[in-house]
C-alpha atoms as a PDB file:
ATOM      1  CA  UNK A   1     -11.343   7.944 -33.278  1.00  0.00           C
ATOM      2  CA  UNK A   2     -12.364   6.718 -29.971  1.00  0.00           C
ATOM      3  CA  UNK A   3      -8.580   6.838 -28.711  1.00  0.00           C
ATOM      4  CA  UNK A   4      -8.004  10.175 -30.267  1.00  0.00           C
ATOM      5  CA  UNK A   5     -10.641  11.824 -28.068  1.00  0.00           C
ATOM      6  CA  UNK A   6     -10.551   9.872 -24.747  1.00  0.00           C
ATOM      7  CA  UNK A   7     -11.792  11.964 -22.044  1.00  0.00           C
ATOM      8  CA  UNK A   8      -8.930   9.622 -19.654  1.00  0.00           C
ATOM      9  CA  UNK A   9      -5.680   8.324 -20.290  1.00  0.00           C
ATOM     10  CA  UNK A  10      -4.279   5.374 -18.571  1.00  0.00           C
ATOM     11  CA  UNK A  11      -0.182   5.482 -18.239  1.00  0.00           C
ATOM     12  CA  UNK A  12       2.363   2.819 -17.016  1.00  0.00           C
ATOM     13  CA  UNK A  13       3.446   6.315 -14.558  1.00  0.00           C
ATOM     14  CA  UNK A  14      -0.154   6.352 -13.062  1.00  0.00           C
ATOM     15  CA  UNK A  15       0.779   2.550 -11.660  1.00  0.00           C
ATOM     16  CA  UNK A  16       2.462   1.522  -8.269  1.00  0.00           C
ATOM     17  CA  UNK A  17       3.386  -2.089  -7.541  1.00  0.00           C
ATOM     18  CA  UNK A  18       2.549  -3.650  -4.195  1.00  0.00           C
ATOM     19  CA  UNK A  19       4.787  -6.419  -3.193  1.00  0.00           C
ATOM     20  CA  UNK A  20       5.477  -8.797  -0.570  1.00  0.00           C
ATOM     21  CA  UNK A  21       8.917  -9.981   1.218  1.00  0.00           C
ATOM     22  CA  UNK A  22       8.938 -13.121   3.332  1.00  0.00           C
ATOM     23  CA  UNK A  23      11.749 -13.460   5.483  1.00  0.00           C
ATOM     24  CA  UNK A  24      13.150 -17.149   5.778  1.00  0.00           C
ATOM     25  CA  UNK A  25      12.251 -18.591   2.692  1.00  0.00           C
ATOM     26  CA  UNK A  26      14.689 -19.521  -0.412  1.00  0.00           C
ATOM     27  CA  UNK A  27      12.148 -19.294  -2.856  1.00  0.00           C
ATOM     28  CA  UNK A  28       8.688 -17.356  -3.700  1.00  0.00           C
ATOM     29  CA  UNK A  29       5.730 -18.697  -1.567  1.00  0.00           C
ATOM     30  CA  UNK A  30       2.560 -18.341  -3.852  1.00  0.00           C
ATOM     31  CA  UNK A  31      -0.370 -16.978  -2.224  1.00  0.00           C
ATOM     32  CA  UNK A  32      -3.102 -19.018  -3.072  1.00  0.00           C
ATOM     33  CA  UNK A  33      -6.022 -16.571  -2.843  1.00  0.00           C
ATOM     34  CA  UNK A  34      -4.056 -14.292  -5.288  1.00  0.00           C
ATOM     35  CA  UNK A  35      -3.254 -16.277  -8.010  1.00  0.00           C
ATOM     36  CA  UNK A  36      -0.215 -14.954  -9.866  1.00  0.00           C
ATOM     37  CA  UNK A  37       1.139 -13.077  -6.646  1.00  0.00           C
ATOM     38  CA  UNK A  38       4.083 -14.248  -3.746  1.00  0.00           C
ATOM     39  CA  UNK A  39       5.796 -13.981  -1.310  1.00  0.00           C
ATOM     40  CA  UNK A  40       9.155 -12.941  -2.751  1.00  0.00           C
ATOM     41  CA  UNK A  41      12.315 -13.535  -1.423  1.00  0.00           C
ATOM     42  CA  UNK A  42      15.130 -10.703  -1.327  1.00  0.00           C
ATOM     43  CA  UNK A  43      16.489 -12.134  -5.043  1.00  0.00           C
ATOM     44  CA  UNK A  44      13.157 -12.140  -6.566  1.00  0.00           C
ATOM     45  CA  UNK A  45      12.026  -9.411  -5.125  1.00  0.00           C
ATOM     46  CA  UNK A  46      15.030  -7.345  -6.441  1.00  0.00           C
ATOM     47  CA  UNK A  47      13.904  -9.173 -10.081  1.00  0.00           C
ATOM     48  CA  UNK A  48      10.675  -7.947  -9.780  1.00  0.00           C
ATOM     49  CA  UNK A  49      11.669  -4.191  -9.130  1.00  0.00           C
ATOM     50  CA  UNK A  50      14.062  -4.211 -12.164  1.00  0.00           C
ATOM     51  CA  UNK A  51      11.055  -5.743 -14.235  1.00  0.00           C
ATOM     52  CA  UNK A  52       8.422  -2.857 -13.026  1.00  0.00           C
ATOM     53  CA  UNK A  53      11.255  -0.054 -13.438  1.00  0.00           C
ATOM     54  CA  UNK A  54      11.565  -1.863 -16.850  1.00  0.00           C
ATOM     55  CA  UNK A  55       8.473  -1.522 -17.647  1.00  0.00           C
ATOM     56  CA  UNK A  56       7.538   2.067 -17.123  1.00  0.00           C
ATOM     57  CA  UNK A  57       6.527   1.787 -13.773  1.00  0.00           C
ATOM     58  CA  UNK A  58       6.566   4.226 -11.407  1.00  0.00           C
ATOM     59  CA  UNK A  59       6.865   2.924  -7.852  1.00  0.00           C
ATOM     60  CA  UNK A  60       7.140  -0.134  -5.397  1.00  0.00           C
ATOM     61  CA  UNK A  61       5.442  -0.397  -2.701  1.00  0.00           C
ATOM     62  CA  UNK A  62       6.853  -2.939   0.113  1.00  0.00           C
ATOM     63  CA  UNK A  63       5.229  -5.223   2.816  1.00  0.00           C
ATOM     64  CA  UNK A  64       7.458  -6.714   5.090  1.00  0.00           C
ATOM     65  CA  UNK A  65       6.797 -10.630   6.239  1.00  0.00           C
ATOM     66  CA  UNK A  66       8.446 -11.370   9.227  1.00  0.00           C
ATOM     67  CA  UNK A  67       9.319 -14.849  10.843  1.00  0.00           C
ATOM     68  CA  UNK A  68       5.770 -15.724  13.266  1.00  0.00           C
ATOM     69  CA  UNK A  69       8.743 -16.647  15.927  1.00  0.00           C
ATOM     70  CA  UNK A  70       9.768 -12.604  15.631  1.00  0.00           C
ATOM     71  CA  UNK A  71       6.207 -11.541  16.377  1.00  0.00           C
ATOM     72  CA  UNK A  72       5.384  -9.782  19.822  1.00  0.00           C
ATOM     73  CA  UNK A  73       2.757  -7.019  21.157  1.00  0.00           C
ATOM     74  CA  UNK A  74       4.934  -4.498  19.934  1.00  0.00           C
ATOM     75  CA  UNK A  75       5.833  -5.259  16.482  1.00  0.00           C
ATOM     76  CA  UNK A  76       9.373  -4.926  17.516  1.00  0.00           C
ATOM     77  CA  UNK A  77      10.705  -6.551  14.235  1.00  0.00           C
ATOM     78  CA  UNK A  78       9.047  -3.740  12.225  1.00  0.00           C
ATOM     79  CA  UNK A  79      11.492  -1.096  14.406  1.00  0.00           C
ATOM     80  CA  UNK A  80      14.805  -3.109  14.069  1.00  0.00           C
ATOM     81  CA  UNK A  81      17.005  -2.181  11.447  1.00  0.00           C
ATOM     82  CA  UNK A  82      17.833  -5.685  10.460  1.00  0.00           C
ATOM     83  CA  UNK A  83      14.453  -6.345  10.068  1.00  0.00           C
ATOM     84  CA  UNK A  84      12.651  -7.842   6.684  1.00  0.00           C
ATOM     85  CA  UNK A  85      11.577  -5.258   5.325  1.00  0.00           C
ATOM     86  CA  UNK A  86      14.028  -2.570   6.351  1.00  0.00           C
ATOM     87  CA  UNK A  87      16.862  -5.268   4.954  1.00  0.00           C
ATOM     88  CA  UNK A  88      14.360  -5.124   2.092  1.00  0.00           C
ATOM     89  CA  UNK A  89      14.102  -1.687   1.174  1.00  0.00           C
ATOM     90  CA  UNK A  90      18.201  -1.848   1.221  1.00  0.00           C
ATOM     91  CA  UNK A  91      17.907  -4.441  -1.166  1.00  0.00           C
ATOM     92  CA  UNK A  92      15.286  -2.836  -3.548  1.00  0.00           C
ATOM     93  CA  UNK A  93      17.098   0.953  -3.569  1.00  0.00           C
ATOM     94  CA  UNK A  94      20.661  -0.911  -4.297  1.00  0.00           C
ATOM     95  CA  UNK A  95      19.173  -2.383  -6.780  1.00  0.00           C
ATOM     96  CA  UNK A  96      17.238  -0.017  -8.712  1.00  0.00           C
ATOM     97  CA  UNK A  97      18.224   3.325  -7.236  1.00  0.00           C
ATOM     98  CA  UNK A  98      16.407   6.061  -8.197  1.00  0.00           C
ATOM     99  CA  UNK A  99      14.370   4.259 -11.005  1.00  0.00           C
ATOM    100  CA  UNK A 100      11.565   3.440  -8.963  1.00  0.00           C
ATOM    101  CA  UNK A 101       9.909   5.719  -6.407  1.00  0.00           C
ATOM    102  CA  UNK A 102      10.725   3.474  -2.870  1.00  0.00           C
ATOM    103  CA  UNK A 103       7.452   3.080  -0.897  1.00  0.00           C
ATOM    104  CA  UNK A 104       7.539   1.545   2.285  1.00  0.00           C
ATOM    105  CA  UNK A 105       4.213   0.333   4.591  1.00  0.00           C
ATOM    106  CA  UNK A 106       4.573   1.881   7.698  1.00  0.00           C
ATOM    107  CA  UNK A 107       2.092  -0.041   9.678  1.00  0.00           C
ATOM    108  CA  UNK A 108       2.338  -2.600  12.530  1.00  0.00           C
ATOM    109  CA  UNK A 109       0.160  -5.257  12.112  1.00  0.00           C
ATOM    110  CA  UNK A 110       2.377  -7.242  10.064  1.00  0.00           C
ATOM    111  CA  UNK A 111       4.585  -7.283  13.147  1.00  0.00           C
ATOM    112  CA  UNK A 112       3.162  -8.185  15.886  1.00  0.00           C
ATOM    113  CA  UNK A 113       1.418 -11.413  17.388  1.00  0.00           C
ATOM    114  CA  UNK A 114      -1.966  -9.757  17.993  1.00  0.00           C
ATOM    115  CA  UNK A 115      -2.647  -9.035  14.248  1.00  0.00           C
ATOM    116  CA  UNK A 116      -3.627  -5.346  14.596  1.00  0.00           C
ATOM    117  CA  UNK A 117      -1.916  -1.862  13.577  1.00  0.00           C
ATOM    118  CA  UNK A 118      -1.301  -0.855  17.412  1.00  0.00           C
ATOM    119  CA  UNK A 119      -0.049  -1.357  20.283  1.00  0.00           C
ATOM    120  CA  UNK A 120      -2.812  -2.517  22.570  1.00  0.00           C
ATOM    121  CA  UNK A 121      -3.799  -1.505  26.243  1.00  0.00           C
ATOM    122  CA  UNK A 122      -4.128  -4.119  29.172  1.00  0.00           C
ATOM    123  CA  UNK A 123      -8.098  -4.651  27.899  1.00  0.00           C
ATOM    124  CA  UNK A 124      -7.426  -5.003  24.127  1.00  0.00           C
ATOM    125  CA  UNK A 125      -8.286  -1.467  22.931  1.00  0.00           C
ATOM    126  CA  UNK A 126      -5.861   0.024  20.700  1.00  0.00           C
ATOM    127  CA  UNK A 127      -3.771   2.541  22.193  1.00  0.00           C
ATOM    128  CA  UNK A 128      -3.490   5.495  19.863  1.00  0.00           C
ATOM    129  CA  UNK A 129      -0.746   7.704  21.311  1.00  0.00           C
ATOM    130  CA  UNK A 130       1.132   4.718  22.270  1.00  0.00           C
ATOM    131  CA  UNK A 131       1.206   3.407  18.761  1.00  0.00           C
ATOM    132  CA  UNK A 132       1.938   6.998  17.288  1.00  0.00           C
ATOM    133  CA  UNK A 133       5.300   6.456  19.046  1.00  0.00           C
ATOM    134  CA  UNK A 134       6.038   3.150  17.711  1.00  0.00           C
ATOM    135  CA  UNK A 135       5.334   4.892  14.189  1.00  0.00           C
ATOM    136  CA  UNK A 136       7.822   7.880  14.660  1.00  0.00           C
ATOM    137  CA  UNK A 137      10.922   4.841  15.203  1.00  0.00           C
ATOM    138  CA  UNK A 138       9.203   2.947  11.832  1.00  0.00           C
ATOM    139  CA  UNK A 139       9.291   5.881  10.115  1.00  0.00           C
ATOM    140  CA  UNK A 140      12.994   7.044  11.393  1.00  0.00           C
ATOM    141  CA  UNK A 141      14.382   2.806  10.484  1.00  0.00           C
ATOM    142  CA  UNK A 142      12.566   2.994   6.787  1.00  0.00           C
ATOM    143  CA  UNK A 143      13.967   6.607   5.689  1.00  0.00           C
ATOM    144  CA  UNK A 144      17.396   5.367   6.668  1.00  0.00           C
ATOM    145  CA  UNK A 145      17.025   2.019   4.973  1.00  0.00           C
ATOM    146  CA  UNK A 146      16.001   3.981   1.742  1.00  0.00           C
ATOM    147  CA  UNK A 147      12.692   4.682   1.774  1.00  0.00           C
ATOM    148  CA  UNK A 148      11.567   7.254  -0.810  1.00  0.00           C
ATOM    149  CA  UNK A 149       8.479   7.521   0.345  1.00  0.00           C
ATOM    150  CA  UNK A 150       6.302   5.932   3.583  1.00  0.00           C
ATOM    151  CA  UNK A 151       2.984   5.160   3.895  1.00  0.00           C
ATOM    152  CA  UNK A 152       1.590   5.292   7.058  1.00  0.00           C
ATOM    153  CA  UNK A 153      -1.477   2.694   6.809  1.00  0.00           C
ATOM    154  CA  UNK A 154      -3.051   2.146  10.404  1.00  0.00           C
ATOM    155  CA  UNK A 155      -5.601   5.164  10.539  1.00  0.00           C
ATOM    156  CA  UNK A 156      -4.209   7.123  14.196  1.00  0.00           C
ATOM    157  CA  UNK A 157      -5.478   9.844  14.813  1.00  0.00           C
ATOM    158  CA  UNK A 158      -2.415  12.002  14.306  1.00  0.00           C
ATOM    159  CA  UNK A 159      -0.245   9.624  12.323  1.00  0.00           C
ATOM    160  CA  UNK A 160       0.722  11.758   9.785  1.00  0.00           C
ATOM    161  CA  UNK A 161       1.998  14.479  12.027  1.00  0.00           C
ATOM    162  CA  UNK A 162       4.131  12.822  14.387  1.00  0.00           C
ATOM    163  CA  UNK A 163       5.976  11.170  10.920  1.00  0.00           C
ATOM    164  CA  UNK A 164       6.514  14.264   9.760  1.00  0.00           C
ATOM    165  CA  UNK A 165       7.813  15.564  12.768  1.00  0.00           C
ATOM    166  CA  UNK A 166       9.983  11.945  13.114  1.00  0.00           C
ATOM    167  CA  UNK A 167      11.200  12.395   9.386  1.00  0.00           C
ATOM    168  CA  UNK A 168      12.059  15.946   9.860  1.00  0.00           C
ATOM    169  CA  UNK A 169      14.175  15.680  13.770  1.00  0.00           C
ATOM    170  CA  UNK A 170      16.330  12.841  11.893  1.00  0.00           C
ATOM    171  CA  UNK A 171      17.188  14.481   8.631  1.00  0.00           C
ATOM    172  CA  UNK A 172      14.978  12.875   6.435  1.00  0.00           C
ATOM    173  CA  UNK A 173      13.280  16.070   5.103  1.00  0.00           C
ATOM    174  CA  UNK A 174      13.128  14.762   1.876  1.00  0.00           C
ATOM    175  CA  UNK A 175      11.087  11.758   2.113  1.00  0.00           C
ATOM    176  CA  UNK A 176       7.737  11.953   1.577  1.00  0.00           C
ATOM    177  CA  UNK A 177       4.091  11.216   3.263  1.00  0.00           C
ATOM    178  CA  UNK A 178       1.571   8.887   1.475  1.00  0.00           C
ATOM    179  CA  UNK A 179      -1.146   9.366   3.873  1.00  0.00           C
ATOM    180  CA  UNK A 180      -3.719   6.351   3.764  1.00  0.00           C
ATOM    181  CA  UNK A 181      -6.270   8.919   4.251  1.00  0.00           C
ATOM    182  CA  UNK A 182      -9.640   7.365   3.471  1.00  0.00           C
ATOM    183  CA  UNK A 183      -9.127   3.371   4.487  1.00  0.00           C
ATOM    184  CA  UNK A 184     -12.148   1.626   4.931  1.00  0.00           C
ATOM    185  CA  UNK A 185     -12.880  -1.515   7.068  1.00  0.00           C
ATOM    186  CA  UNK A 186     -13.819  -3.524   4.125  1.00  0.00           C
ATOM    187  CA  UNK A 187     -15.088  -7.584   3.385  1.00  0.00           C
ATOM    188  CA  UNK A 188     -12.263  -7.209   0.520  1.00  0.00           C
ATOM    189  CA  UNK A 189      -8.892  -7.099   2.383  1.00  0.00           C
ATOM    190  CA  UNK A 190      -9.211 -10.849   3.158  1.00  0.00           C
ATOM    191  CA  UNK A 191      -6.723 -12.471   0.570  1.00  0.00           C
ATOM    192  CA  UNK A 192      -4.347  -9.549   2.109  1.00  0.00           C
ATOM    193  CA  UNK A 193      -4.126 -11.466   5.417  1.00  0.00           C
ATOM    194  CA  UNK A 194      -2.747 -14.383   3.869  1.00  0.00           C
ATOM    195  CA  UNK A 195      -0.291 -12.558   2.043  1.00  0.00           C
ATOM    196  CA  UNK A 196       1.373 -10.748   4.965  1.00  0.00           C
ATOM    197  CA  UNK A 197       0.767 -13.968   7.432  1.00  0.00           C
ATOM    198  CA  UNK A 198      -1.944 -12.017   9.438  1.00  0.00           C
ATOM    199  CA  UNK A 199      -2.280 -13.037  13.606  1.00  0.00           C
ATOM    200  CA  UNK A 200      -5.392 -10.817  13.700  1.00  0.00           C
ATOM    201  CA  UNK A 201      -8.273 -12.018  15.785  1.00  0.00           C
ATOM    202  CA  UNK A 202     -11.266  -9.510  15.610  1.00  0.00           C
ATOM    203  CA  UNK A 203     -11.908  -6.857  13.309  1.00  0.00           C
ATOM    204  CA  UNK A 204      -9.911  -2.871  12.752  1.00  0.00           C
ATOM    205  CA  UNK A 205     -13.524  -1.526  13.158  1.00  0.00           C
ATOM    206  CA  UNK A 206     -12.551   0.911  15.884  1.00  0.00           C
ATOM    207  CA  UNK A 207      -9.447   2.559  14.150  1.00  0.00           C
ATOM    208  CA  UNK A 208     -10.866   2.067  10.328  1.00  0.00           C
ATOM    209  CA  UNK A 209     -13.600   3.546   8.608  1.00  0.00           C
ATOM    210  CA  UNK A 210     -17.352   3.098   8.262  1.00  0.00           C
ATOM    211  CA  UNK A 211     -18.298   1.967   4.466  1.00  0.00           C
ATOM    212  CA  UNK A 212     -21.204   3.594   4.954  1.00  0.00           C
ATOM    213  CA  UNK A 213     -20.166   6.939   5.400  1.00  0.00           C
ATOM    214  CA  UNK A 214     -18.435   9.837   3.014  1.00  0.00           C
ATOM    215  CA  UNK A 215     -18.369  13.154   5.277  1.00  0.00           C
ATOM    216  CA  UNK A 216     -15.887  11.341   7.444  1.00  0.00           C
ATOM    217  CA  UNK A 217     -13.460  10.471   4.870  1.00  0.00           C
ATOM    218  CA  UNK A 218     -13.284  14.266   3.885  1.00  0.00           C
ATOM    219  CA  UNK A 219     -12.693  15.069   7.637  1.00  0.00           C
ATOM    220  CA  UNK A 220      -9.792  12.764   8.016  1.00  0.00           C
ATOM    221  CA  UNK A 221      -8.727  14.427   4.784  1.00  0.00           C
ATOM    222  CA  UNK A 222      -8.555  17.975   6.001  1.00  0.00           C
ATOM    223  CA  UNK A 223      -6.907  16.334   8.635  1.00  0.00           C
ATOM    224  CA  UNK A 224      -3.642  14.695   7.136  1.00  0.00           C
ATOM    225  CA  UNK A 225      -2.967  17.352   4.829  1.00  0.00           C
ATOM    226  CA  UNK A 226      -3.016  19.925   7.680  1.00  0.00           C
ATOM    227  CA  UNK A 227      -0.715  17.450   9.361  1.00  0.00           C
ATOM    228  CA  UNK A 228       2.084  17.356   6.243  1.00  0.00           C
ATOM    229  CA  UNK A 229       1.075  14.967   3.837  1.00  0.00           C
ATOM    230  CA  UNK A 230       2.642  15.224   1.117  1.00  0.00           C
ATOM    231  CA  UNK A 231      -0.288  12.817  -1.466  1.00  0.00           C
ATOM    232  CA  UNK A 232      -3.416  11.017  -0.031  1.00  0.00           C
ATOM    233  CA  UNK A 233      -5.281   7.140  -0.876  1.00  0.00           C
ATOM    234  CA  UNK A 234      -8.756   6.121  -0.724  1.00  0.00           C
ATOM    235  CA  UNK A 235      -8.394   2.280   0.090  1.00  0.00           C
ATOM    236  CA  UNK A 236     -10.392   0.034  -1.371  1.00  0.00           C
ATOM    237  CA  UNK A 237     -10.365   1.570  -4.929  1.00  0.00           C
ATOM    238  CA  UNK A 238     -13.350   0.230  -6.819  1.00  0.00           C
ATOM    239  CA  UNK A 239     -16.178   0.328  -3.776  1.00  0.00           C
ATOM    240  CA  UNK A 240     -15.189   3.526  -3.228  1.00  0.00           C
ATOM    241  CA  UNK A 241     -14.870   5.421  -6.374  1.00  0.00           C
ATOM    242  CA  UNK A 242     -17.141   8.096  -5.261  1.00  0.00           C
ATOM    243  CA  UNK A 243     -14.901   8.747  -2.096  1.00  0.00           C
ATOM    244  CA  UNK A 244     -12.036   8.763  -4.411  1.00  0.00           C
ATOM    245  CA  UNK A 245     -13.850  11.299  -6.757  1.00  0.00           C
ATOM    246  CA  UNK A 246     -14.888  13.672  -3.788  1.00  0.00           C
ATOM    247  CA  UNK A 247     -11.504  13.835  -2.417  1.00  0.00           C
ATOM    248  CA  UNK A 248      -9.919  14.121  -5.958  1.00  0.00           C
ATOM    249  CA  UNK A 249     -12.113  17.402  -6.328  1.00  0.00           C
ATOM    250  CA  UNK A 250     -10.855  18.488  -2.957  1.00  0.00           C
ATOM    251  CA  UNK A 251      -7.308  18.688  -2.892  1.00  0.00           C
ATOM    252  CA  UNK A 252      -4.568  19.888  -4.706  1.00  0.00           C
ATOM    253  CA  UNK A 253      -2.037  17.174  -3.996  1.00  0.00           C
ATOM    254  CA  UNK A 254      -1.672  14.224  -5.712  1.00  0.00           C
ATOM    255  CA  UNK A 255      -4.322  11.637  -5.077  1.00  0.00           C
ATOM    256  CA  UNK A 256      -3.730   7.748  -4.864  1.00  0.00           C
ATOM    257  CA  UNK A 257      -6.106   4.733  -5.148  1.00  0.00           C
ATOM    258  CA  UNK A 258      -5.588   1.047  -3.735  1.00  0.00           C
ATOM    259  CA  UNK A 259      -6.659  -2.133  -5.824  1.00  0.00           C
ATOM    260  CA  UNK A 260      -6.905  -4.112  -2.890  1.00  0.00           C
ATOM    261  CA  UNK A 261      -6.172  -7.963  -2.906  1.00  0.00           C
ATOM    262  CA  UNK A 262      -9.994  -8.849  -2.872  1.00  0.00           C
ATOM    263  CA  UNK A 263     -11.070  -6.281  -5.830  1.00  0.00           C
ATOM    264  CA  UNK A 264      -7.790  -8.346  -7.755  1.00  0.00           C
ATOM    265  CA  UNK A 265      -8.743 -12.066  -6.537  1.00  0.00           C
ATOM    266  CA  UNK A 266     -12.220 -11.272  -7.674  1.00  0.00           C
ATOM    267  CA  UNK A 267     -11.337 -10.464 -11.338  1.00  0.00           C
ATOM    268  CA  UNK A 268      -8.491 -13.606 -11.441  1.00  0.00           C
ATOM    269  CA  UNK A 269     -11.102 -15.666 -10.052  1.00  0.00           C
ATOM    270  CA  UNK A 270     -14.272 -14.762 -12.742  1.00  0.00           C
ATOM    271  CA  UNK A 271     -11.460 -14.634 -15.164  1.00  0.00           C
ATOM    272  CA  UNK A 272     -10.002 -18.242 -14.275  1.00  0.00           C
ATOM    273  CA  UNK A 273     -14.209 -19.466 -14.512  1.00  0.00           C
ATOM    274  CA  UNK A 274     -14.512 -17.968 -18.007  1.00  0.00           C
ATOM    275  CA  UNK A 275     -16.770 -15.393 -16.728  1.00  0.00           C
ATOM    276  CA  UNK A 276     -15.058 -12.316 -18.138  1.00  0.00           C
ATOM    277  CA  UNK A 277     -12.316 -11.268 -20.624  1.00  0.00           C
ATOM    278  CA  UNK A 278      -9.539 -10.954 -17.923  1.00  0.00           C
ATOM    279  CA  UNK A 279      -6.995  -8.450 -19.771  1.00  0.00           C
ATOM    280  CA  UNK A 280     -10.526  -6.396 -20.629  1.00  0.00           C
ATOM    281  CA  UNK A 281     -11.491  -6.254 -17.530  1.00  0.00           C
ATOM    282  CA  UNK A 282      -8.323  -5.079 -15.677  1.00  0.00           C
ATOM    283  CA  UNK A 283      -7.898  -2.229 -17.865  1.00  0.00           C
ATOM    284  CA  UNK A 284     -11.195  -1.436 -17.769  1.00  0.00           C
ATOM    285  CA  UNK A 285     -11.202  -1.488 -13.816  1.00  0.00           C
ATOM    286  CA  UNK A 286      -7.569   0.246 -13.883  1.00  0.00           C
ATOM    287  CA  UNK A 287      -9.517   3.001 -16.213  1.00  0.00           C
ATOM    288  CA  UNK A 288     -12.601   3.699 -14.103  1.00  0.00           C
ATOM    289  CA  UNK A 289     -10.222   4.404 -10.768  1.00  0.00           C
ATOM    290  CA  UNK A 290      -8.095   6.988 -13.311  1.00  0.00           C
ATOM    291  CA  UNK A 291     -11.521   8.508 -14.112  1.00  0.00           C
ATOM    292  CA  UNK A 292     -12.889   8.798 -10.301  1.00  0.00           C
ATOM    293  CA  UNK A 293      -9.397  11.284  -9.916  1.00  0.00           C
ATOM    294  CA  UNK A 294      -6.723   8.536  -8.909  1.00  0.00           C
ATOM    295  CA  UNK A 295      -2.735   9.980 -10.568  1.00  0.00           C
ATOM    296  CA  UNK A 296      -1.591   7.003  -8.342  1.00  0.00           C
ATOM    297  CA  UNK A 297      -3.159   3.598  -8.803  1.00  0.00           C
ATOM    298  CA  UNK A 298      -1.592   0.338  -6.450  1.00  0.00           C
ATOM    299  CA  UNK A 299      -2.317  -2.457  -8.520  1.00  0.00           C
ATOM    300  CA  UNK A 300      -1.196  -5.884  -8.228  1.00  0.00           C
ATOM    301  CA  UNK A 301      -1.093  -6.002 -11.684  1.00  0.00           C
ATOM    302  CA  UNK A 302       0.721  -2.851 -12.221  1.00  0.00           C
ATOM    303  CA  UNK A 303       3.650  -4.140 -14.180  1.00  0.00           C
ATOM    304  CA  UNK A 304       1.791  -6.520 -16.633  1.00  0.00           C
ATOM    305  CA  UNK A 305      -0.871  -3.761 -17.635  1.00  0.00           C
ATOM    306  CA  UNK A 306       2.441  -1.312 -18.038  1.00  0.00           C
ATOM    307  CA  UNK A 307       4.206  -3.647 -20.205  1.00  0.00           C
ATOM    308  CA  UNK A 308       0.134  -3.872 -21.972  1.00  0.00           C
ATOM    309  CA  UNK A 309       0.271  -0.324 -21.939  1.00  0.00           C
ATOM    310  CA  UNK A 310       3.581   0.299 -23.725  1.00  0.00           C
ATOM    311  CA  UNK A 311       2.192  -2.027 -26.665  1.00  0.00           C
ATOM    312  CA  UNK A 312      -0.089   0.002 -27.074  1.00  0.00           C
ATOM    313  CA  UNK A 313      -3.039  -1.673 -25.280  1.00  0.00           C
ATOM    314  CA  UNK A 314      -4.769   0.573 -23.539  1.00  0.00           C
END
C-alpha cells in the first residue's frame, strides 16, 4: 500500500555519478575521507562508466586530477587538449558512447597552483572577466573531447553566457549547459579537496554564496537561464533543500541537486560507527532531495542505489 501511493518516486534515471580521474597513477588512489570512493585511473574509470550505464544510470560526471608539477596561475592543463580530463572524457565517450549522458566540470581550481576557480589579479582577488575567458577555451577543449554536457562550477558572473556563446562560435550547438546556479560556500565540501588534490589557501567566499541567504540564489537563477542554460543545481543538496524547492517551483527546466562529498562522508562515517542503517539512510536522503524538486541528483552513490533500485529497493 505504502508503495502503491507514494507521493515521490526515486529512479536509477534521476541519478548522476560524480567521478574522479588522477593522471599518473596505475591504479585507483582511495580517498580516505570518502570511504568507498577514488581516484580512478583511465581503465577503471572506463569500468566504472560501463557499470553505472549498466546499471540504469543516467550520467557521469568527470573531475579531472592533474599532475601538482602541471599546476600554474592559469590552470593551463585544464585548456590543453591532452590534458586529464579532456584525455578522459575521450576515454569515457569511446567507451560507452551514447549510454551515458557525458558531463564534464568546467571549473579551474582543479588546475591551477593557487587552489581557486579563477584567474587571480596582482593582489589575489579573483578576476572575473579574466577567468570568463579561460572558461570559453574549457568549454571549446571539453565539447571537442566529447562532452555531452558541461558544467560550469565557479560562480562568474556571466559564466553561463560566454559558454554558450563559446559552444555556439565552435559548432558545438548541441551540447548542453548545467549551470551550477545556486552553489553555496559550505563547511561540507572539505573531503572534496582531497579528492581533486586541492592547492587552495583561503576560502571561495567572494565568488560563492552566502548560506544564509535565499533571495540571492533566485537572482543568480533568473540570471543563468536568461544567459542559455539549458538545466540548473543547487549545491550542497541536503542543507539546502529549501533553495532547491524554491527554485524547483520557479523554473521550467530541469532542476539538479549535488550530494556533496561531506553530506556522503557524513552518512559512511555514522554508518561505519553503527549509528544508522546505512542503505536506509541513503535512500532516504536520495528521497528527500527528489521530494524538494531535484529530476537530477549527483550522488556518489549513484550506481549502488541504481543497482538497489532495480531490485526493487526503493
Amino acid at each position: 500500500m505504502r508503495r502503491m501511493v507514494a507521493e515521490t518516486r526515486l529512479d536509477p534515471a534521476n541519478l548522476i555519478l560524480p567521478a574522479f580521474v588522477r593522471e599518473g597513477i596505475d591504479a585507483p588512489v582511495a580517498i580516505s575521507a570518502m570511504p568507498g570512493v577514488h581516484q580512478h585511473t583511465l581503465d577503471t574509470l572506463r569500468k566504472a562508466a560501463v557499470e553505472a550505464a549498466s546499471a540504469g544510470v543516467s550520467g557521469i560526471m568527470l573531475f579531472g586530477v592533474p599532475e601538482d608539477g602541471k599546476k600554474d596561475a592559469r590552470g593551463t592543463a585544464g585548456t590543453d587538449p591532452d590534458g586529464i580530463l579532456q584525455v578522459a572524457l575521450r576515454a569515457v565517450r569511446e567507451e560507452v558512447g551514447d549510454d551515458l549522458v557525458i558531463m564534464s566540470d568546467l571549473c579551474l581550481d582543479e588546475y591551477t597552483d593557487h587552489g581557486h576557480c579563477g584567474v587571480l589579479t596582482a593582489d589575489g582577488r579573483v578576476d572575473n572577466d579574466a577567468t570568463l575567458e579561460r572558461y570559453a577555451e574549457m568549454a571549446q577543449v571539453q565539447a571537442d573531447a566529447g562532452a555531452h554536457v558541461v558544467g560550469p562550477s565557479g560562480m562568474m558572473d556571466g559564466q553561463v553566457g560566454v559558454i554558450r556563446d563559446a559552444l555556439d562560435q565552435t559548432g558545438h550547438e548541441d551540447v548542453s549547459i548545467l549551470a551550477y546556479t545556486a552553489k553555496y560556500s559550505s563547511a561540507f565540501y572539505g573531503p572534496f579537496r582531497e579528492a581533486v588534490g586541492s592547492s587552495l589557501t583561503g576560502d571561495r567566499k567572494t565568488y560563492q554564496q552566502d548560506p544564509a541567504n535565499a533571495r540571492e540564489s533566485l537572482r543568480e537563477l533568473a540570471l543563468d537561464l536568461a544567459e542559455g542554460a539549458d538545466m540548473v543545481m543547487v549545491k550542497p543538496a541536503g542543507p539546502y533543500l529549501d533553495i532547491l524547492a524554491k527554485v524547483a517551483e520557479s523554473v521550467d527546466v530541469p532542476v539538479a541537486a549535488y550530494q556533496i562529498s561531506g553530506e556522503y562522508a557524513m552518512i559512511e562515517a555514522a554508518a561505519e560507527k553503527g549509528w544508522i542503517d546505512r542503505d536506509k539512510a541513503i535512500l532516504e536522503s536520495l528521497t528527500g532531495i527528489r521530494r524538494a524538486g531535484a529530476q537530477m541528483i549527483l550522488t556518489y552513490w549513484a550506481t549502488e542505489a541504481a543497482q538497489w533500485l532495480g531490485r526493487g529497493r526503493g
